[in-house]
N, C-alpha and C. Protein backbone atom coordinates (compact mmCIF):
# COMPACT_ATOMS: atom_id res chain seq x y z
N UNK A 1 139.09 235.89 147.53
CA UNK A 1 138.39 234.70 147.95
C UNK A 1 138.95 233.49 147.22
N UNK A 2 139.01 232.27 147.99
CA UNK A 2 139.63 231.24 147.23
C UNK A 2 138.39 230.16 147.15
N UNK A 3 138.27 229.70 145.83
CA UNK A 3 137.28 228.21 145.71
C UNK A 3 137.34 227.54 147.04
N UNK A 4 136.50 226.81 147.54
CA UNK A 4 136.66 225.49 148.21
C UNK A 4 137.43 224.29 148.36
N UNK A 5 137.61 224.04 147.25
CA UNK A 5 138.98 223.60 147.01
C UNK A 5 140.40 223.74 146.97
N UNK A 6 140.33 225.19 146.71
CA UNK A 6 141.62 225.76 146.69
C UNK A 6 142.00 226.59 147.81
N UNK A 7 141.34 226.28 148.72
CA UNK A 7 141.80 227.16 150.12
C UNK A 7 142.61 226.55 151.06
N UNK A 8 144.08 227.46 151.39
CA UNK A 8 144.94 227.05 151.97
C UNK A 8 144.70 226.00 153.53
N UNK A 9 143.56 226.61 154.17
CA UNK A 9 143.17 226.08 155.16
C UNK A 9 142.15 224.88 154.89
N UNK A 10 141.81 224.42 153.75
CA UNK A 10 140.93 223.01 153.62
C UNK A 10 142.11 222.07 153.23
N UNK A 11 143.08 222.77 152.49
CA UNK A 11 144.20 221.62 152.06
C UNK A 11 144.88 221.22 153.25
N UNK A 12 145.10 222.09 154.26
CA UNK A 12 146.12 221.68 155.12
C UNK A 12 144.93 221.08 156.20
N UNK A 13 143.61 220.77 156.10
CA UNK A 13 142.81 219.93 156.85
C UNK A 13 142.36 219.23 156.59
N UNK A 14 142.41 218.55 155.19
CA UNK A 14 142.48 217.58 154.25
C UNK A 14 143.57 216.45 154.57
N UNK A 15 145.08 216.91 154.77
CA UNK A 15 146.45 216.62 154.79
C UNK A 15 146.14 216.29 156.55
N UNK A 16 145.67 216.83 157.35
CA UNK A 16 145.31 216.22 158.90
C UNK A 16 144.41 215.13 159.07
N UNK A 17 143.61 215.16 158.16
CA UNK A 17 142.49 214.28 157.85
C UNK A 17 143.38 213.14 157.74
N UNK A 18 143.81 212.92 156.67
CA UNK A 18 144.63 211.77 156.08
C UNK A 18 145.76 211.33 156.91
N UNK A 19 146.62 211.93 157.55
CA UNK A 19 147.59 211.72 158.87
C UNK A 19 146.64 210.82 159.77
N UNK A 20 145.57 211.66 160.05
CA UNK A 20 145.21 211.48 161.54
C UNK A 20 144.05 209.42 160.76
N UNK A 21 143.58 209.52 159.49
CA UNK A 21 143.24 208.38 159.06
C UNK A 21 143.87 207.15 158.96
N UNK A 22 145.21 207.70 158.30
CA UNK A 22 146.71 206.52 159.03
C UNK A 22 147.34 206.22 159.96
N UNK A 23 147.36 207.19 160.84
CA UNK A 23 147.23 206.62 162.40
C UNK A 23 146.24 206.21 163.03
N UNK A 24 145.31 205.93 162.73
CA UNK A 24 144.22 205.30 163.00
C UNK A 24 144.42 203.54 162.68
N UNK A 25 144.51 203.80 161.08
CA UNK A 25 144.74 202.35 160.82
C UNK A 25 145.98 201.45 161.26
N UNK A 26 146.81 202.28 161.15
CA UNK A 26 148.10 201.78 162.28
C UNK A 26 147.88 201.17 163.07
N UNK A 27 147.57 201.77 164.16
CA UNK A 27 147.12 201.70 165.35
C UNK A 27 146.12 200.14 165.51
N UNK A 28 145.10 200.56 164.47
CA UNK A 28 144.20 199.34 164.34
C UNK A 28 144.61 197.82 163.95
N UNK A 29 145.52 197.98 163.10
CA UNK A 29 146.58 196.97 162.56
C UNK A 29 147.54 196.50 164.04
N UNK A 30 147.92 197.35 164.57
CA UNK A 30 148.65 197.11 165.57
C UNK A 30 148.35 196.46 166.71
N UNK A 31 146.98 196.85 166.82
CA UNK A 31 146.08 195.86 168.26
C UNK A 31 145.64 194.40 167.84
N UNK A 32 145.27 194.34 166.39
CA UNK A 32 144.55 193.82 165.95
C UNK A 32 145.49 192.31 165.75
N UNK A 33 146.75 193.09 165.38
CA UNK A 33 148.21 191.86 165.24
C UNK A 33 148.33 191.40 166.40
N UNK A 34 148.60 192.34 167.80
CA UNK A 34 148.76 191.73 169.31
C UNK A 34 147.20 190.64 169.67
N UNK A 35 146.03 190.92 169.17
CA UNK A 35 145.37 190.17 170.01
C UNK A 35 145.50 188.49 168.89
N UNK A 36 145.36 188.70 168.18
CA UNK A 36 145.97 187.31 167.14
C UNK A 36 147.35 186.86 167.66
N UNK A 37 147.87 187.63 168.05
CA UNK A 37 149.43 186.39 168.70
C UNK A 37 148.86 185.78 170.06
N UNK A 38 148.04 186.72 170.79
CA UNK A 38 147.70 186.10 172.20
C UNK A 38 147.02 185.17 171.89
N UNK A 39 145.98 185.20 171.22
CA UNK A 39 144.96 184.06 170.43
C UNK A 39 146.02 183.05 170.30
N UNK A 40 147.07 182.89 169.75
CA UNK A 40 147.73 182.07 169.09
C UNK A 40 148.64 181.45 169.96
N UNK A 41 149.29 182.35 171.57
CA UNK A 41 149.90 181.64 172.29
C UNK A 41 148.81 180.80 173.13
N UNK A 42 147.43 181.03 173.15
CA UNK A 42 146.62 179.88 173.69
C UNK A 42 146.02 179.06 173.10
N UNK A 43 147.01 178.81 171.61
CA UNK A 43 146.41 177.83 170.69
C UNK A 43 144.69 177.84 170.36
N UNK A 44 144.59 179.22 169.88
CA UNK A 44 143.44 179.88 169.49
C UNK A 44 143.54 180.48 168.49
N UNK A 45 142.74 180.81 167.96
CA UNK A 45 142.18 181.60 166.38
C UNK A 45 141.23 182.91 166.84
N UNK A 46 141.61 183.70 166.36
CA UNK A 46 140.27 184.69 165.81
C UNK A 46 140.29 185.44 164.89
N UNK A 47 139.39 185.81 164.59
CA UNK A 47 139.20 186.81 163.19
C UNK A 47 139.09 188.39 163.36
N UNK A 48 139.77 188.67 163.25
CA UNK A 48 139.64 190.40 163.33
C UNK A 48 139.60 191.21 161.99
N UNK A 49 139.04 192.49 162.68
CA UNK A 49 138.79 193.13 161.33
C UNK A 49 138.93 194.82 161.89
N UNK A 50 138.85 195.59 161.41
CA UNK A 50 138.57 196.85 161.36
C UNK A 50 138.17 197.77 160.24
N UNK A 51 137.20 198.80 160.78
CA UNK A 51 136.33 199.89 159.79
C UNK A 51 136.06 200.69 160.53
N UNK A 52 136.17 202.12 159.76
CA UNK A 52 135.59 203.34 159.92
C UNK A 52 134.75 203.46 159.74
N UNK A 53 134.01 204.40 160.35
CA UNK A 53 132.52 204.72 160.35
C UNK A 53 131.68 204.99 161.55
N UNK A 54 130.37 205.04 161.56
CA UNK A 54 129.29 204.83 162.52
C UNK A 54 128.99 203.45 163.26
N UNK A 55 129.92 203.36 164.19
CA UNK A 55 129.95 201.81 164.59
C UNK A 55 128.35 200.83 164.66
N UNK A 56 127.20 201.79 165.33
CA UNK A 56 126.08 201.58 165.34
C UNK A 56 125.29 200.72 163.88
N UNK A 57 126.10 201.16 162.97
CA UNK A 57 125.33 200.31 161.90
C UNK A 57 126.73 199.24 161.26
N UNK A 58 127.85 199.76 161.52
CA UNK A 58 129.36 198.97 161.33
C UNK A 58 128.90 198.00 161.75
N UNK A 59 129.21 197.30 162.83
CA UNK A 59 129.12 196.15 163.55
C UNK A 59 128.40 195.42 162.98
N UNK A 60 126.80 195.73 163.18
CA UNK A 60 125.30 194.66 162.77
C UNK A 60 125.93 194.42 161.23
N UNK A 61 125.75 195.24 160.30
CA UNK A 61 125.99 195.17 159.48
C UNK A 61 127.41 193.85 158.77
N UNK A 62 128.54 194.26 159.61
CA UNK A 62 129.60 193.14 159.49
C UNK A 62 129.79 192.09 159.76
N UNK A 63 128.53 191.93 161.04
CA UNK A 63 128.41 190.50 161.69
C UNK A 63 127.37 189.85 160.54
N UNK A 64 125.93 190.35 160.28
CA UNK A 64 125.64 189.92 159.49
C UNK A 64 125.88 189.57 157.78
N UNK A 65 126.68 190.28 157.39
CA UNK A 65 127.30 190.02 156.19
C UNK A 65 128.74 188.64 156.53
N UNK A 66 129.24 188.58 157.16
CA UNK A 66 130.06 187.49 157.55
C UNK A 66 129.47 186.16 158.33
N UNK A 67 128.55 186.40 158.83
CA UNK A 67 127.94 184.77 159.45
C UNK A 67 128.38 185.67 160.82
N UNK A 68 128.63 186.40 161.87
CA UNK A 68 129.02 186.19 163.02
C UNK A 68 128.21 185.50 163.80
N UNK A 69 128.83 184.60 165.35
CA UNK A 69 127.91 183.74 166.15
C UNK A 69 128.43 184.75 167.02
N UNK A 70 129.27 185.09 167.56
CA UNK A 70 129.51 186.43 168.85
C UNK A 70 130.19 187.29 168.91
N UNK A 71 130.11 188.10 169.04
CA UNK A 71 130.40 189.73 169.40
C UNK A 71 130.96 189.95 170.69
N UNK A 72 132.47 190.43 170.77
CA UNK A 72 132.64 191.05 172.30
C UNK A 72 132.80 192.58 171.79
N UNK A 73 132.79 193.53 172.91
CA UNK A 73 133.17 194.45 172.36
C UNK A 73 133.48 195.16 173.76
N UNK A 74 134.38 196.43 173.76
CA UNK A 74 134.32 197.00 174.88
C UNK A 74 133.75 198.12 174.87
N UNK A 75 133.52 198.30 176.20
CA UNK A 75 132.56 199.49 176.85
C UNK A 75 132.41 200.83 177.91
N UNK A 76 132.34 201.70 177.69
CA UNK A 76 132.93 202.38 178.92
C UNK A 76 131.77 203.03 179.16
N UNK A 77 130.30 202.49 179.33
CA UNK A 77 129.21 202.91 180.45
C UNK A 77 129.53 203.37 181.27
N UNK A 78 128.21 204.08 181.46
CA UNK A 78 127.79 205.29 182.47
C UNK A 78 127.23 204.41 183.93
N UNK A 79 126.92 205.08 185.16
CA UNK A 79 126.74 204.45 185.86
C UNK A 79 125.46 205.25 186.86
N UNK A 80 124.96 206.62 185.73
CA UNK A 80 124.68 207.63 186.25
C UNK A 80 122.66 206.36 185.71
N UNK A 81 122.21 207.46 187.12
CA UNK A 81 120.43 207.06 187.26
C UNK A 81 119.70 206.61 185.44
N UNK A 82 119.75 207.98 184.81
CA UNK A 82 119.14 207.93 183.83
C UNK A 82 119.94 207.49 182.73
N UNK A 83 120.68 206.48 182.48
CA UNK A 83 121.11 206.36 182.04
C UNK A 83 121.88 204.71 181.93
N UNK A 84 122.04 204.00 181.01
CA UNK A 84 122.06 202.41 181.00
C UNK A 84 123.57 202.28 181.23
N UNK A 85 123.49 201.11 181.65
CA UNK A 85 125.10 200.55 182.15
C UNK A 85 125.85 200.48 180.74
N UNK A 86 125.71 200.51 179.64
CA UNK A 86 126.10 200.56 178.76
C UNK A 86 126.12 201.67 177.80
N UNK A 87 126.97 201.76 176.83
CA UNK A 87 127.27 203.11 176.13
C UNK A 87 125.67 202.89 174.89
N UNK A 88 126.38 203.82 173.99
CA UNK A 88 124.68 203.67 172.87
C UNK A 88 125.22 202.21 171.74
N UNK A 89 126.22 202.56 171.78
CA UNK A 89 126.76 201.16 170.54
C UNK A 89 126.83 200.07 171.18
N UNK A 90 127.27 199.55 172.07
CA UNK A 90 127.03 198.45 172.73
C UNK A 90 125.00 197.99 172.77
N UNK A 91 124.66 199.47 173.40
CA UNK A 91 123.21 199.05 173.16
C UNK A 91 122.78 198.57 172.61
N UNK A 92 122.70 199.29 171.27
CA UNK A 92 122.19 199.03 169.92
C UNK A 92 122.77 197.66 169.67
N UNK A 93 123.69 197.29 169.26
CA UNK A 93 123.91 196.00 168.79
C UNK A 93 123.41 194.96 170.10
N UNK A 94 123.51 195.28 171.04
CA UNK A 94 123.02 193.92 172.01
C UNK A 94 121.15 193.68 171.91
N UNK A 95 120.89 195.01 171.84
CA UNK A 95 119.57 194.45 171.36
C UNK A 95 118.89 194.38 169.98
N UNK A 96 119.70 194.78 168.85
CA UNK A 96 119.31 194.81 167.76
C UNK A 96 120.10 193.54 167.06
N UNK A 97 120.78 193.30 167.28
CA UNK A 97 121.70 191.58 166.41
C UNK A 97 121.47 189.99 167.46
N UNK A 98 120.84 189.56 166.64
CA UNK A 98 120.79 188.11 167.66
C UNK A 98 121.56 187.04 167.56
N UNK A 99 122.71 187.37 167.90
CA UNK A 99 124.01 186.66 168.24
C UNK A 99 124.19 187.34 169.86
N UNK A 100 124.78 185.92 170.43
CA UNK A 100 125.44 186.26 171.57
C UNK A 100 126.32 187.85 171.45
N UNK A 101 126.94 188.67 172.52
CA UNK A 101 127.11 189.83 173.23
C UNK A 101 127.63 190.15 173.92
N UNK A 102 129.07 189.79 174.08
CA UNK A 102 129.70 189.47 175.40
C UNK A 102 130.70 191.29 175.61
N UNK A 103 130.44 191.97 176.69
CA UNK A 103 130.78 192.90 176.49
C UNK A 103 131.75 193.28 178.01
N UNK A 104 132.80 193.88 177.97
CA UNK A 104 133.96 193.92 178.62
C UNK A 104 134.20 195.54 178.97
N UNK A 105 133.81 195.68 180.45
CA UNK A 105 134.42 197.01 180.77
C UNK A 105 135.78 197.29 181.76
């Protein structure tokens, strides 16, 4: 038996963890650079940011610790009876943060 720590199969999913965490931020860095140049070829500004986590409390949380006045975010709602045109994170922040909400599917 090997500790928890010392087991061949937590190290090498530890080591995926961390891959798959830097391609993440990559990635995030990477969109985050393209929508700031577009901003910038229409002689515009914006502020971007990115974080891991539970977006549901991410967001409120970041808008209110920074001053935010609006929020876009995108969405890929359902369209089914029981169920809202919007996903649960979009929800939550459109009715829980009172800043504008502008949301893009």
């Amino acid at each position: 038996m090997f500790p928890a720590e010392r087991h061949p199969r937590r190290r090498r999913s530890a080591r995926r963890d961390e891959r798959r965490d830097k391609i993440e931020r990559e990635a995030a860095d990477y969109l985050l650079s393209a929508a700031e140049e577009t901003a910038a070829e229409y002689d515009r500004g914006i502020d971007t940011d990115s974080a891991f986590g539970d977006p549901q409390r991410l967001i409120p949380d970041y808008a209110r610790e920074n001053a935010v006045d609006h929020i876009v975010m995108g969405v890929h709602g359902r369209a089914e009876e029981d169920r809202s045109l919007v996903g649960r994170v979009a929800e939550t922040v459109f009715f829980r943060f009172p800043v504008s909400v502008t949301t893009i599917r």
